[in-house]
PDB file of N, CA and C in Angstrom:
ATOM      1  N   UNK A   1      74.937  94.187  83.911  1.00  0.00           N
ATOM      2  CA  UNK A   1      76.140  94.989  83.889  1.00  0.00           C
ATOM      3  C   UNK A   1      75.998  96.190  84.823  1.00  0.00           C
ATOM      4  N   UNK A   2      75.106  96.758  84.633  1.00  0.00           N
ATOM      5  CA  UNK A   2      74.663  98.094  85.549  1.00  0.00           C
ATOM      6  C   UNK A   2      74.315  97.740  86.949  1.00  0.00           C
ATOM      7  N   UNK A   3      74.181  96.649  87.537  1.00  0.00           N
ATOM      8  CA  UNK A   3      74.498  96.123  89.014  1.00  0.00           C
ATOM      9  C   UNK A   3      76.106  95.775  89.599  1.00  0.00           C
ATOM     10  N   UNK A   4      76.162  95.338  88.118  1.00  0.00           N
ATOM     11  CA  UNK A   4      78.188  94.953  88.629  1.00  0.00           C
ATOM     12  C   UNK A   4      79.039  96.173  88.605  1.00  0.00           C
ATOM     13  N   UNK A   5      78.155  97.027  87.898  1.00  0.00           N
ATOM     14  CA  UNK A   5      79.069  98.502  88.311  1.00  0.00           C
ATOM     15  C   UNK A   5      78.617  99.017  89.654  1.00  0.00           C
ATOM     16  N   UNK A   6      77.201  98.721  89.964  1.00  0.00           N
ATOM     17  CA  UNK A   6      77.074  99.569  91.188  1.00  0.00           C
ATOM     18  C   UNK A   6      77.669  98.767  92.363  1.00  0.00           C
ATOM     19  N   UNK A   7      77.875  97.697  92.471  1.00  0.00           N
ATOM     20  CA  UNK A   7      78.636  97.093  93.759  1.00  0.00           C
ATOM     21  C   UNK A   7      80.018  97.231  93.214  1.00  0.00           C
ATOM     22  N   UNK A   8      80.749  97.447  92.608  1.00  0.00           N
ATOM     23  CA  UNK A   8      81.872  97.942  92.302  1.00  0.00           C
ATOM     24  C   UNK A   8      82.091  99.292  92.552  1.00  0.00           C
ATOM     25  N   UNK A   9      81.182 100.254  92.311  1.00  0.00           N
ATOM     26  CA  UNK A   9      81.134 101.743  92.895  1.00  0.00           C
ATOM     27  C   UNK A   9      80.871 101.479  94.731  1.00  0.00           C
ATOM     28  N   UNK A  10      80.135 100.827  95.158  1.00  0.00           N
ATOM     29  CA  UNK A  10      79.632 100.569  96.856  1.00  0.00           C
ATOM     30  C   UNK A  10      81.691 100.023  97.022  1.00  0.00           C
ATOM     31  N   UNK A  11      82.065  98.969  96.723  1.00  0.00           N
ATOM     32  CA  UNK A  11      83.052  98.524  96.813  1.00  0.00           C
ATOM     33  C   UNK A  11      84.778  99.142  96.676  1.00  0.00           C
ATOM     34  N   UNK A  12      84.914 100.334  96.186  1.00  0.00           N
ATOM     35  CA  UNK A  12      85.623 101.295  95.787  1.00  0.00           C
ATOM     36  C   UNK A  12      85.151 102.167  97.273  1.00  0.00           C
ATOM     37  N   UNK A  13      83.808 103.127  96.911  1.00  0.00           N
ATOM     38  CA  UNK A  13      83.419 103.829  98.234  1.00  0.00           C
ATOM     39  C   UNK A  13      84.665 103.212  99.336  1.00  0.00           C
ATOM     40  N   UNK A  14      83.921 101.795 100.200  1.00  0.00           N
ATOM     41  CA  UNK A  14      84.510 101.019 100.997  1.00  0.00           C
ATOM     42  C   UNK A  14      86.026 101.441 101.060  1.00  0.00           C
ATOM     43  N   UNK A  15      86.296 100.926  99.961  1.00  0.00           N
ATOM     44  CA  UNK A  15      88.435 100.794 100.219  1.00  0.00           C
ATOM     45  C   UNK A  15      88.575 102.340  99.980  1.00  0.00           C
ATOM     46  N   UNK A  16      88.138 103.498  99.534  1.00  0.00           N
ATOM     47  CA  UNK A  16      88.308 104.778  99.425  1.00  0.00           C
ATOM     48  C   UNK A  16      88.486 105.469 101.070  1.00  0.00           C
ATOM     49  N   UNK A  17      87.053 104.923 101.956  1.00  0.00           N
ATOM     50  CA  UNK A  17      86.842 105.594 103.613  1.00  0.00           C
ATOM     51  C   UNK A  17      87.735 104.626 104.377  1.00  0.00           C
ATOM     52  N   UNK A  18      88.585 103.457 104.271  1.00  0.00           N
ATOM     53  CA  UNK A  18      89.179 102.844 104.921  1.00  0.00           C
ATOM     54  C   UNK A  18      90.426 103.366 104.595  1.00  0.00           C
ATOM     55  N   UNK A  19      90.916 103.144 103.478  1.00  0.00           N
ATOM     56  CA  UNK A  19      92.117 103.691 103.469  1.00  0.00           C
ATOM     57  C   UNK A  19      92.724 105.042 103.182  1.00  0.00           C
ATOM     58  N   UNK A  20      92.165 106.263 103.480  1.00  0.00           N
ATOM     59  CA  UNK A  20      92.082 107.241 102.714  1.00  0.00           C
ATOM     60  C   UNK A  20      91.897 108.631 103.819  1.00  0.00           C
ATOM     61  N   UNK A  21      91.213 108.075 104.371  1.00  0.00           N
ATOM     62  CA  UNK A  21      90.296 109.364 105.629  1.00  0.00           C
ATOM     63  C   UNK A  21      91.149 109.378 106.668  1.00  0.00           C
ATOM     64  N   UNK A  22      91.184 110.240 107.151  1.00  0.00           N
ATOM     65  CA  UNK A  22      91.819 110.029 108.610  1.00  0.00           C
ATOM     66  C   UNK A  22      93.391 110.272 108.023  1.00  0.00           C
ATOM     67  N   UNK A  23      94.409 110.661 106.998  1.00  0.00           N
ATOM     68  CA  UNK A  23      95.363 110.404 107.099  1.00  0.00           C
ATOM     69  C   UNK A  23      96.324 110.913 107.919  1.00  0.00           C
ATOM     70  N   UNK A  24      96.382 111.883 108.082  1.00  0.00           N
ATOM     71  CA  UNK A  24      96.747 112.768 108.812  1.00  0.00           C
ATOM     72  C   UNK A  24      96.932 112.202 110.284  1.00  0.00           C
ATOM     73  N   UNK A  25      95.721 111.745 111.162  1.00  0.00           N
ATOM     74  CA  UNK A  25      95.652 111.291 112.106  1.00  0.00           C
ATOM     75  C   UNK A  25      96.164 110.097 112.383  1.00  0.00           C
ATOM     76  N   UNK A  26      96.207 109.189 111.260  1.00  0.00           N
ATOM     77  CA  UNK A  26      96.931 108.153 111.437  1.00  0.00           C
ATOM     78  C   UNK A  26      98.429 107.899 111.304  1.00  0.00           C
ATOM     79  N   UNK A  27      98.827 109.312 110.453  1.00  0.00           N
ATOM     80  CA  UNK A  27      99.965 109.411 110.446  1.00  0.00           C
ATOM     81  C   UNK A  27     100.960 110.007 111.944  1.00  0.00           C
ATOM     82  N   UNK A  28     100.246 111.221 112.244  1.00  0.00           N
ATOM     83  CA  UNK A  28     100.023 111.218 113.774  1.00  0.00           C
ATOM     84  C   UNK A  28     100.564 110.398 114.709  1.00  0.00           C
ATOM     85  N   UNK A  29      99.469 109.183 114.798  1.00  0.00           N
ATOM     86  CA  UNK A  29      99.541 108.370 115.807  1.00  0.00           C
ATOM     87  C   UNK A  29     100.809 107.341 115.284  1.00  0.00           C
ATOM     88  N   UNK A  30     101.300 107.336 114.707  1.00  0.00           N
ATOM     89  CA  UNK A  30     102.562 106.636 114.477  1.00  0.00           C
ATOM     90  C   UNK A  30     103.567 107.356 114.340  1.00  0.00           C
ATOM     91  N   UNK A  31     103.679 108.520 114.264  1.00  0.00           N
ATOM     92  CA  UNK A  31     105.100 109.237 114.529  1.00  0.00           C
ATOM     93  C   UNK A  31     104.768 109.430 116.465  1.00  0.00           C
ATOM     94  N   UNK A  32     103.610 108.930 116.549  1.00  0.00           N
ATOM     95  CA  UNK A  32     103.702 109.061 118.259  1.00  0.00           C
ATOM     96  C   UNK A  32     104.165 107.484 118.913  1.00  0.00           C
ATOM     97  N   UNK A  33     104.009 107.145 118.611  1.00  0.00           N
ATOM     98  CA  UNK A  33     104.715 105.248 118.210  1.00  0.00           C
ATOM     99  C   UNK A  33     105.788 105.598 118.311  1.00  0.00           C
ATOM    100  N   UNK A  34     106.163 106.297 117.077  1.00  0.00           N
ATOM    101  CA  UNK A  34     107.775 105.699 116.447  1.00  0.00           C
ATOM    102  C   UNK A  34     108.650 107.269 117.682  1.00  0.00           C
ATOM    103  N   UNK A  35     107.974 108.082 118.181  1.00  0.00           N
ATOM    104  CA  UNK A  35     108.401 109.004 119.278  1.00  0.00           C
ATOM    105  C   UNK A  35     109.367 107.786 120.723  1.00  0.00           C
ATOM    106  N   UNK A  36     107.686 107.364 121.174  1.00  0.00           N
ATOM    107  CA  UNK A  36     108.346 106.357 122.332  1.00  0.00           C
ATOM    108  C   UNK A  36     108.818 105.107 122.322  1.00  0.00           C
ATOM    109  N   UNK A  37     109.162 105.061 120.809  1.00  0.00           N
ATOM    110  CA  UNK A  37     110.443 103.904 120.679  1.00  0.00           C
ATOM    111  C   UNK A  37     111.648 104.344 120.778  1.00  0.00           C
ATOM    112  N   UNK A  38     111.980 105.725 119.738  1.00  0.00           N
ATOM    113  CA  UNK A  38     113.105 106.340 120.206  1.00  0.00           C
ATOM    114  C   UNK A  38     113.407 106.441 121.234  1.00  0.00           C
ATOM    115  N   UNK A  39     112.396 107.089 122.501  1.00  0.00           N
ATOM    116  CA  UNK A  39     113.022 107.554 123.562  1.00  0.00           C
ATOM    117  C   UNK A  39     113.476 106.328 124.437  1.00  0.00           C
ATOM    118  N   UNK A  40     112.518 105.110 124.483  1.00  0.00           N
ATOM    119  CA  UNK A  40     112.780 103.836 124.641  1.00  0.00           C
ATOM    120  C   UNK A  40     114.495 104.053 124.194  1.00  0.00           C
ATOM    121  N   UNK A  41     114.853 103.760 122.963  1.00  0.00           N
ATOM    122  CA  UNK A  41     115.651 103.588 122.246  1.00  0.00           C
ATOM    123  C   UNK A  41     117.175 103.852 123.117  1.00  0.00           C
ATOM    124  N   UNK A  42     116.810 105.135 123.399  1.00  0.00           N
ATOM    125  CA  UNK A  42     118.018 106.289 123.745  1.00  0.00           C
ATOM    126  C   UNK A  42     118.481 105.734 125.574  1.00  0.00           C
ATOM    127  N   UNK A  43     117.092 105.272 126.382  1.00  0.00           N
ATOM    128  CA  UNK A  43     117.648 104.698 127.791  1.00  0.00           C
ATOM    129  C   UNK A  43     117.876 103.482 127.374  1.00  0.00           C
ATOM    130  N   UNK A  44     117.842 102.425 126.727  1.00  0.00           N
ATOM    131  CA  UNK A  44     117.887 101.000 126.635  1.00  0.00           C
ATOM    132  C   UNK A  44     118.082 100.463 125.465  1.00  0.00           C
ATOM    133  N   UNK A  45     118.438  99.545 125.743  1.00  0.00           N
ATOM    134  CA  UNK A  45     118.190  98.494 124.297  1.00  0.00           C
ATOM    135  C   UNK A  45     116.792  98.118 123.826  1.00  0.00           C
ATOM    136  N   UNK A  46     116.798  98.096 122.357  1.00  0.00           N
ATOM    137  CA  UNK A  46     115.808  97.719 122.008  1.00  0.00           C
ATOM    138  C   UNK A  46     115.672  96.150 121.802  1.00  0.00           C
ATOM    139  N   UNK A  47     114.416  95.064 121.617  1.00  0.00           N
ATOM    140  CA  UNK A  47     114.721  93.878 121.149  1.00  0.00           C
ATOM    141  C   UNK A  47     114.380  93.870 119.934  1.00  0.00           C
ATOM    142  N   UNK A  48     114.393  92.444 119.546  1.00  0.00           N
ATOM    143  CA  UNK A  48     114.642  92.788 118.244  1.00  0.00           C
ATOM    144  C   UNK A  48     112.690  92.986 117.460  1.00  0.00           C
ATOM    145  N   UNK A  49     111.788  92.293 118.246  1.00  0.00           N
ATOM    146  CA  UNK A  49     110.580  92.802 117.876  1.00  0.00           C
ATOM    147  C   UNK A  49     110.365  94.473 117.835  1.00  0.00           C
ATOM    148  N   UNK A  50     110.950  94.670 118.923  1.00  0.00           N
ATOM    149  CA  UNK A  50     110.662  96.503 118.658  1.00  0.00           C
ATOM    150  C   UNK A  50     111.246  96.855 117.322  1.00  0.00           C
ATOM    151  N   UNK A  51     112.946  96.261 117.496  1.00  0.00           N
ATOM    152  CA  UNK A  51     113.275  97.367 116.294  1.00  0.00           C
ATOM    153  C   UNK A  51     112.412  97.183 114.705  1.00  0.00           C
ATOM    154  N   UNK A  52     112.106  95.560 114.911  1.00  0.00           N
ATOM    155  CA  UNK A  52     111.239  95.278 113.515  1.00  0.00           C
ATOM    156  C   UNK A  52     110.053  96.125 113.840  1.00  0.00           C
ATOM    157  N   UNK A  53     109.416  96.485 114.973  1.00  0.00           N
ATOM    158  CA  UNK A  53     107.782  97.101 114.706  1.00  0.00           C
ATOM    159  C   UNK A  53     108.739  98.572 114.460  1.00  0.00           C
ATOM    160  N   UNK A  54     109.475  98.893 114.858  1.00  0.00           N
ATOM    161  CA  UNK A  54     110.399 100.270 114.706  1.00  0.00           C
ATOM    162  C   UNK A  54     110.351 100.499 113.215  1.00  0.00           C
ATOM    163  N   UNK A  55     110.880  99.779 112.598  1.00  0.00           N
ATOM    164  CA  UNK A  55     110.885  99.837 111.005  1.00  0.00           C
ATOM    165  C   UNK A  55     109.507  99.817 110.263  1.00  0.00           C
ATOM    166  N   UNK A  56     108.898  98.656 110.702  1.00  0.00           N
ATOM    167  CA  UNK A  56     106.984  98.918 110.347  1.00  0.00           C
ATOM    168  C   UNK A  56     106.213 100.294 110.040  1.00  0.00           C
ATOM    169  N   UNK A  57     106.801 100.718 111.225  1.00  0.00           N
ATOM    170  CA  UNK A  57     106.080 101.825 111.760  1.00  0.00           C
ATOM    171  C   UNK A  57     106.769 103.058 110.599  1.00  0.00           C
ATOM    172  N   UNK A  58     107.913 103.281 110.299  1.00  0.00           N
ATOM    173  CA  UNK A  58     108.726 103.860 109.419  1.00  0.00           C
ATOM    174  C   UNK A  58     108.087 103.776 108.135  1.00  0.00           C
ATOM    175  N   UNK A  59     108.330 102.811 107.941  1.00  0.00           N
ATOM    176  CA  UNK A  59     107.448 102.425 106.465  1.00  0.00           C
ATOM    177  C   UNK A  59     106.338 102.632 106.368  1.00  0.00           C
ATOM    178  N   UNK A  60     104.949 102.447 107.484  1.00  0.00           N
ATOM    179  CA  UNK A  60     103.802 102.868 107.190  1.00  0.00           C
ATOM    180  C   UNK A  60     104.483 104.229 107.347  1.00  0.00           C
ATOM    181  N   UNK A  61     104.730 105.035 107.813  1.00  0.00           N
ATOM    182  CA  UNK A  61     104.775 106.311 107.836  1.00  0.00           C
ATOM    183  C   UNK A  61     104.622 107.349 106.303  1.00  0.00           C
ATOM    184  N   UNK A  62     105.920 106.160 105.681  1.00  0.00           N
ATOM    185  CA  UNK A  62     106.503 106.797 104.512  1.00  0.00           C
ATOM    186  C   UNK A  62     105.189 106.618 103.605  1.00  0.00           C
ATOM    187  N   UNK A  63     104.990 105.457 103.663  1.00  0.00           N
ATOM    188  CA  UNK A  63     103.491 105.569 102.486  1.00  0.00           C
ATOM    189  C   UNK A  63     102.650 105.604 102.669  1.00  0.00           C
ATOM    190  N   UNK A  64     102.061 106.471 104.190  1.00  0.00           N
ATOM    191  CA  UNK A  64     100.947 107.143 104.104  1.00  0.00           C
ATOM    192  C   UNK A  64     101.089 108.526 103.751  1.00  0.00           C
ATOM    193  N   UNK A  65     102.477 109.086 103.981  1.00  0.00           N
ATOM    194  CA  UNK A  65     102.970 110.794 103.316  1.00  0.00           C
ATOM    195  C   UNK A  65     102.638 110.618 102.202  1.00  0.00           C
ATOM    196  N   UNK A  66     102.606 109.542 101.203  1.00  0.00           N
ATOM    197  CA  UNK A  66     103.280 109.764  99.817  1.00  0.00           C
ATOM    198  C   UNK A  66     101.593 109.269  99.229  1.00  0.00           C
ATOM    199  N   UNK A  67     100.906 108.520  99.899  1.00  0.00           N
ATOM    200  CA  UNK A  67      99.360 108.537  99.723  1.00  0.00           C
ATOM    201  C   UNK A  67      98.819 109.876  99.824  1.00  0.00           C
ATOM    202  N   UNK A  68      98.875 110.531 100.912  1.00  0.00           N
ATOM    203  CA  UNK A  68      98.060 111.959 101.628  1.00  0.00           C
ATOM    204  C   UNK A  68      98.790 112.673 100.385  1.00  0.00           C
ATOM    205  N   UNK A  69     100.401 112.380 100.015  1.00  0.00           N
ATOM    206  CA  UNK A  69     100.926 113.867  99.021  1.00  0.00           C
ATOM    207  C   UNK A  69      99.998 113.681  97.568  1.00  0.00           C
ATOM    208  N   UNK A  70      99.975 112.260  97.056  1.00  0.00           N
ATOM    209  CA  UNK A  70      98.779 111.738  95.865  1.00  0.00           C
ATOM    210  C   UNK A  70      97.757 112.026  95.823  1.00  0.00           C
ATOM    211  N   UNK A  71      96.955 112.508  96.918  1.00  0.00           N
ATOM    212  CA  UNK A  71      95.581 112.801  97.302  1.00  0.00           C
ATOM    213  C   UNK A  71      95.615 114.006  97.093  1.00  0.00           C
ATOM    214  N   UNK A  72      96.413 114.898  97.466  1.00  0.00           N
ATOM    215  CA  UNK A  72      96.531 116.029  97.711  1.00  0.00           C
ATOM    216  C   UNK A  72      96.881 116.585  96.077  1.00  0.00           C
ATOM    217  N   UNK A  73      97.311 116.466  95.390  1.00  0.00           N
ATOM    218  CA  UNK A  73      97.916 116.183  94.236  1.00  0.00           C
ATOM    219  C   UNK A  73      96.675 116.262  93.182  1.00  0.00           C
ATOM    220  N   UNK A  74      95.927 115.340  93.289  1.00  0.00           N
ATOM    221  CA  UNK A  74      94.574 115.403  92.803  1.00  0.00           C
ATOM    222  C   UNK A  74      93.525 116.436  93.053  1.00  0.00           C
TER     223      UNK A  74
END
């Protein structure tokens, strides 16, 4: 039992520094994304892959704020 907790603690660690660190920066780099799609946006048409990665990008946005605000929270 006391091994299946410790690779469960190693395993937590893991998904804690992957998804967790950096938020800020990653949030960052996708409002810098979702920047030169707009401006894209505003001379041209978009197709329709952009506007779907357009929306992607929106959505990760939203729930990495609302992760970083949970974190923060704690």
């Amino acid at each position: 039992m006391k091994e299946k907790f410790k690779l469960l603690k190693k395993a937590l660690k893991e998904w804690h520094v992957t998804h967790t660190q950096n938020l800020s920066a990653k949030i960052s780099a996708l409002k810098d994304k979702q920047t030169v799609f707009d401006e894209k946006g505003e001379k041209e048409a978009l197709t329709e892959d952009e506007v779907m990665e357009l929306h992607d990008i929106s959505v990760n946005i939203h729930s990495l704020s609302r992760l970083n605000t949970s974190i923060c929270w704690q």
